[in-house]
Protein backbone atom coordinates (compact mmCIF):
# COMPACT_ATOMS: atom_id res chain seq x y z
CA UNK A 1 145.13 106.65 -0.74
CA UNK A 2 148.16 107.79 0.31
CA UNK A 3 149.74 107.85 -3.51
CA UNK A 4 146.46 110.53 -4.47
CA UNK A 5 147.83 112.62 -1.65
CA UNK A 6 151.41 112.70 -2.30
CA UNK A 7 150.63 113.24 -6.04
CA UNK A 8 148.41 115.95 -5.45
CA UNK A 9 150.70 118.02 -2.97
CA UNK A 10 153.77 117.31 -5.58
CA UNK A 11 151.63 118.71 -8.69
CA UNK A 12 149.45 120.82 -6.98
CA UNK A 13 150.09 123.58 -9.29
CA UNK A 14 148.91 121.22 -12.30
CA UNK A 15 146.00 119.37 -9.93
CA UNK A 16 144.23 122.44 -8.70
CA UNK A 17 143.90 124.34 -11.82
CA UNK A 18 142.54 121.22 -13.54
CA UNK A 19 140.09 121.00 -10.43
CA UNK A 20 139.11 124.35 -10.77
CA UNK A 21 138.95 123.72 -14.93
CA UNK A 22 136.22 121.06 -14.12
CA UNK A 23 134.22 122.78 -11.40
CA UNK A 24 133.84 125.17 -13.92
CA UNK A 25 132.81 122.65 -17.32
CA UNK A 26 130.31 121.41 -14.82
CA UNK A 27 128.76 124.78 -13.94
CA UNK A 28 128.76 125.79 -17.45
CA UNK A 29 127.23 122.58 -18.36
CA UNK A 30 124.57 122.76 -15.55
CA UNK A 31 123.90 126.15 -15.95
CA UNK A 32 124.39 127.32 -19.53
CA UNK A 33 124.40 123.92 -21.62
CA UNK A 34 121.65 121.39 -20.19
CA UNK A 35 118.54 124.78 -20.00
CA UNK A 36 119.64 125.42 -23.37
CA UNK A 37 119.28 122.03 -24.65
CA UNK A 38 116.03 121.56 -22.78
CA UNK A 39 114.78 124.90 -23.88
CA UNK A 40 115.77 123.88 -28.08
CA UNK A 41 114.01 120.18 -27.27
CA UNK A 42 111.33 122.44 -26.17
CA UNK A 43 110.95 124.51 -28.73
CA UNK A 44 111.61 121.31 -31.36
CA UNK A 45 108.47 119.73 -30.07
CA UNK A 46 106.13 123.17 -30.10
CA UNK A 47 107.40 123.19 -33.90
CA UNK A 48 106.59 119.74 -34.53
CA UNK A 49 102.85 120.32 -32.34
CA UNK A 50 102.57 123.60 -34.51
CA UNK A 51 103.05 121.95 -37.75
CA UNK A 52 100.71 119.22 -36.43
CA UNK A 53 98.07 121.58 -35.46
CA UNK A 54 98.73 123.52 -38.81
CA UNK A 55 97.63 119.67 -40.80
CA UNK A 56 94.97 119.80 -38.53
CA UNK A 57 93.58 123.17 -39.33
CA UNK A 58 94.23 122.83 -43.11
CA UNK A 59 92.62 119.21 -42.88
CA UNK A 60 89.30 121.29 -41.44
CA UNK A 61 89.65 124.12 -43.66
CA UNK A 62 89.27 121.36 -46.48
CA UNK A 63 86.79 120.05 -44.98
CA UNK A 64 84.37 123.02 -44.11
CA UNK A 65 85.23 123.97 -48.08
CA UNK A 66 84.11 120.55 -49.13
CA UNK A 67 80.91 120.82 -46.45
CA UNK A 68 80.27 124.16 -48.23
CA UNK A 69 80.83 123.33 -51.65
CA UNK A 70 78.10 120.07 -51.38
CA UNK A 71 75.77 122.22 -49.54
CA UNK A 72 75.95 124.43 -52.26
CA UNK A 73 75.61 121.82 -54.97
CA UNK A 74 73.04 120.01 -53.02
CA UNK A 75 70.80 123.18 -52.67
CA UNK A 76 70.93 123.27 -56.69
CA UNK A 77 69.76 119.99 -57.20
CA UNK A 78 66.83 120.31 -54.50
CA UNK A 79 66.12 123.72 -56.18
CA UNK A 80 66.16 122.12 -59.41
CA UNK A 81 63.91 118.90 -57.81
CA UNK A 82 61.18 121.20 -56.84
CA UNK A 83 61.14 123.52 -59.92
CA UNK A 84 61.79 121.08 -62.85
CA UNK A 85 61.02 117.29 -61.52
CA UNK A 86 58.08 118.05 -59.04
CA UNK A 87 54.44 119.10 -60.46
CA UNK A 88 53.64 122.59 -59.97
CA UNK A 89 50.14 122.07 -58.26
CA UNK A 90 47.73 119.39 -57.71
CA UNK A 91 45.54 120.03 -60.73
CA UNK A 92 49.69 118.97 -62.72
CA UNK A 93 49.89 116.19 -60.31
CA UNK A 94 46.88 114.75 -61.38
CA UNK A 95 47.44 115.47 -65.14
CA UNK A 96 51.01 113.67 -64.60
CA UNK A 97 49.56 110.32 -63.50
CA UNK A 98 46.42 110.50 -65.67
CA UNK A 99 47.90 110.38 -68.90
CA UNK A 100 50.81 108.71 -68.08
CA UNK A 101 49.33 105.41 -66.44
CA UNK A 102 47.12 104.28 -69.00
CA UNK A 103 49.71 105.00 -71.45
CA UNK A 104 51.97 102.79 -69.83
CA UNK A 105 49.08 99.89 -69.71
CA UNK A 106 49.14 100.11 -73.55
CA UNK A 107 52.55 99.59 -73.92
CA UNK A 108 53.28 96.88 -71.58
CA UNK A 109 49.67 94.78 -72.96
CA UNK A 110 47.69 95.27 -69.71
CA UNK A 111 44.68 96.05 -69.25
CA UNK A 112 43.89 99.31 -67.30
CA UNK A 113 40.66 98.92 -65.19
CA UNK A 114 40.05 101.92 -62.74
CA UNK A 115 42.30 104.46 -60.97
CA UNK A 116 41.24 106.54 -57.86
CA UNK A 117 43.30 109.65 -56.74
CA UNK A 118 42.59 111.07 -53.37
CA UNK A 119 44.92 114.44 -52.17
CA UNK A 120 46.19 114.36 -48.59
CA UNK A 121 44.91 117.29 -46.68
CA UNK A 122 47.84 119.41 -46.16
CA UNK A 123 49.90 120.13 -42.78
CA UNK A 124 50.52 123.35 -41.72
CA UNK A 125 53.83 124.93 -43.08
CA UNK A 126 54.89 121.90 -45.72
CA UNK A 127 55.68 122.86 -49.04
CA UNK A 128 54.69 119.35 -50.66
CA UNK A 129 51.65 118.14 -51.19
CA UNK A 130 51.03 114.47 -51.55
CA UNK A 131 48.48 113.04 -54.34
CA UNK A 132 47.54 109.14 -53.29
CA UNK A 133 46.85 107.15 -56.34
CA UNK A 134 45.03 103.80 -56.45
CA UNK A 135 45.32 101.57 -59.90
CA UNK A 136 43.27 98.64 -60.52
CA UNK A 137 45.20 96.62 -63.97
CA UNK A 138 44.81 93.35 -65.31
CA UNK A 139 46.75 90.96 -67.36
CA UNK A 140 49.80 88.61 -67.14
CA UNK A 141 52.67 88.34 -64.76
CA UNK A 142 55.65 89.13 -67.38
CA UNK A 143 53.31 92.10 -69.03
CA UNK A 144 52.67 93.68 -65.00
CA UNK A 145 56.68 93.16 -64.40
CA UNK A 146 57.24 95.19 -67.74
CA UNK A 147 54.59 97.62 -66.90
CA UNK A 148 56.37 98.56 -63.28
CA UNK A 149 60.13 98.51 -64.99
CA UNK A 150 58.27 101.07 -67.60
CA UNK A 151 56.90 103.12 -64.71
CA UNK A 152 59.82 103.03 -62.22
CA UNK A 153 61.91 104.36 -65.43
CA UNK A 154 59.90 107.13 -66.38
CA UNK A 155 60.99 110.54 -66.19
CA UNK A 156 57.47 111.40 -64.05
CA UNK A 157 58.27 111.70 -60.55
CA UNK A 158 55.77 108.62 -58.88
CA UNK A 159 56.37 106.48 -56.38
CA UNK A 160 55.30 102.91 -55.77
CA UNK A 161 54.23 103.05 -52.47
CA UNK A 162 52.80 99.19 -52.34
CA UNK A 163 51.30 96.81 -54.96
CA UNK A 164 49.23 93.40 -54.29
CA UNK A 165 48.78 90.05 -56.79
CA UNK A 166 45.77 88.42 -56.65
CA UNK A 167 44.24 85.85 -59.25
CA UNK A 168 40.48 84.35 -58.69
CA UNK A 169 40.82 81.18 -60.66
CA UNK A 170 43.98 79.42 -62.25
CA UNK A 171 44.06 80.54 -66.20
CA UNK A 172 42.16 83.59 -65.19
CA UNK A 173 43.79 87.31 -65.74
CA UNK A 174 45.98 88.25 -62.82
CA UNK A 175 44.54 91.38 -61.37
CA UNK A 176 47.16 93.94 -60.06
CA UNK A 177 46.20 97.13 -57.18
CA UNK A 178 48.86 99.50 -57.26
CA UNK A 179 49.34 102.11 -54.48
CA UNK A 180 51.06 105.25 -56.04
CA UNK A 181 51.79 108.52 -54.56
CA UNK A 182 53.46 111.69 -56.22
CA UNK A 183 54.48 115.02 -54.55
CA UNK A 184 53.20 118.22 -55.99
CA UNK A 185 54.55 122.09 -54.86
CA UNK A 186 51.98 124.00 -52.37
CA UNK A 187 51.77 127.66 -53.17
CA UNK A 188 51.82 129.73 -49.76
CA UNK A 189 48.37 129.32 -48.36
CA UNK A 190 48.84 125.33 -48.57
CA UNK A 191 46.99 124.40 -51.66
């Protein structure tokens, strides 16, 4: 202890100035140096958030373009669903199925017995219409498989709502009741 005192009264003049020297580094650094490296970290990490939140906004804007763009597309295809694919009116509904099922029976080698169509009653506000068909056919397992591959593939809009298999005695026709349905357009006043 002593030594630090005797060397600092003997170089005083070279002691205190270098005191003074790093009082000085140490205010600079604490008050010039350390808020102005926090302050650039700062503003380094509200970059890198902004450029995040830019992705972000640009990963949205894609998105909302892509939402907008298959809306779009998708209110084509229903537009062209109702005007080209769906029947106009019942009375086309009816003219659809009429032909086209017995047609179908010739082709595939079954017999077509009896067919019953029966219109649901319409709700309030819907802009379908749905036609219930009923199909009695007869004939053999491979021809009735052919026969719903024919009608499942044709371009008329029908669907096979539920079908049932029966067969009275073994070597006997197989007899086939087909449930059908189609969708027709309702003009404004339901019908």
């Amino acid at each position: 202890m002593k030594l630090w005192k005797r060397i600092v009264v003997e170089k005083r003049a070279l002691v205190i100035p270098l005191l003074l020297a790093l009082v000085a580094n140490a205010a600079v650094y604490v008050l010039v140096v350390y808020p102005l490296g926090v302050k650039s970290a700062t503003a380094a990490d509200r970059a890198a958030a902004a450029a995040a939140a830019v992705k972000a906004a640009e990963q949205d804007l894609n998105a909302a373009r892509a939402l907008v763009s298959g809306n779009v597309r998708a209110e084509q295809e229903l537009s062209t669903f109702y005007d080209k694919v769906l029947p106009a009116d019942l009375s086309a509904a009816r003219r659809l199925t009429y032909a086209t099922l017995p047609r179908l029976a010739r082709k595939t080698n079954v017999k077509y017995e009896q067919s019953r169509y029966e219109p649901e009653a319409p709700k309030k506000d819907e802009r379908l219409g749905r036609l219930k068909i009923h199909v009695g056919l007869q004939g053999d397992y491979e021809s009735f498989r052919q026969f719903l591959y024919e009608l499942e593939s044709a371009p008329e809009f029908v669907i096979l709502d539920n079908f049932s298999l029966s067969q009275s005695e073994p070597n006997k026709p197989i007899t086939l009741q087909l449930e059908l349905s189609t969708y027709y357009r309702l003009n404004g006043n339901g019908n």
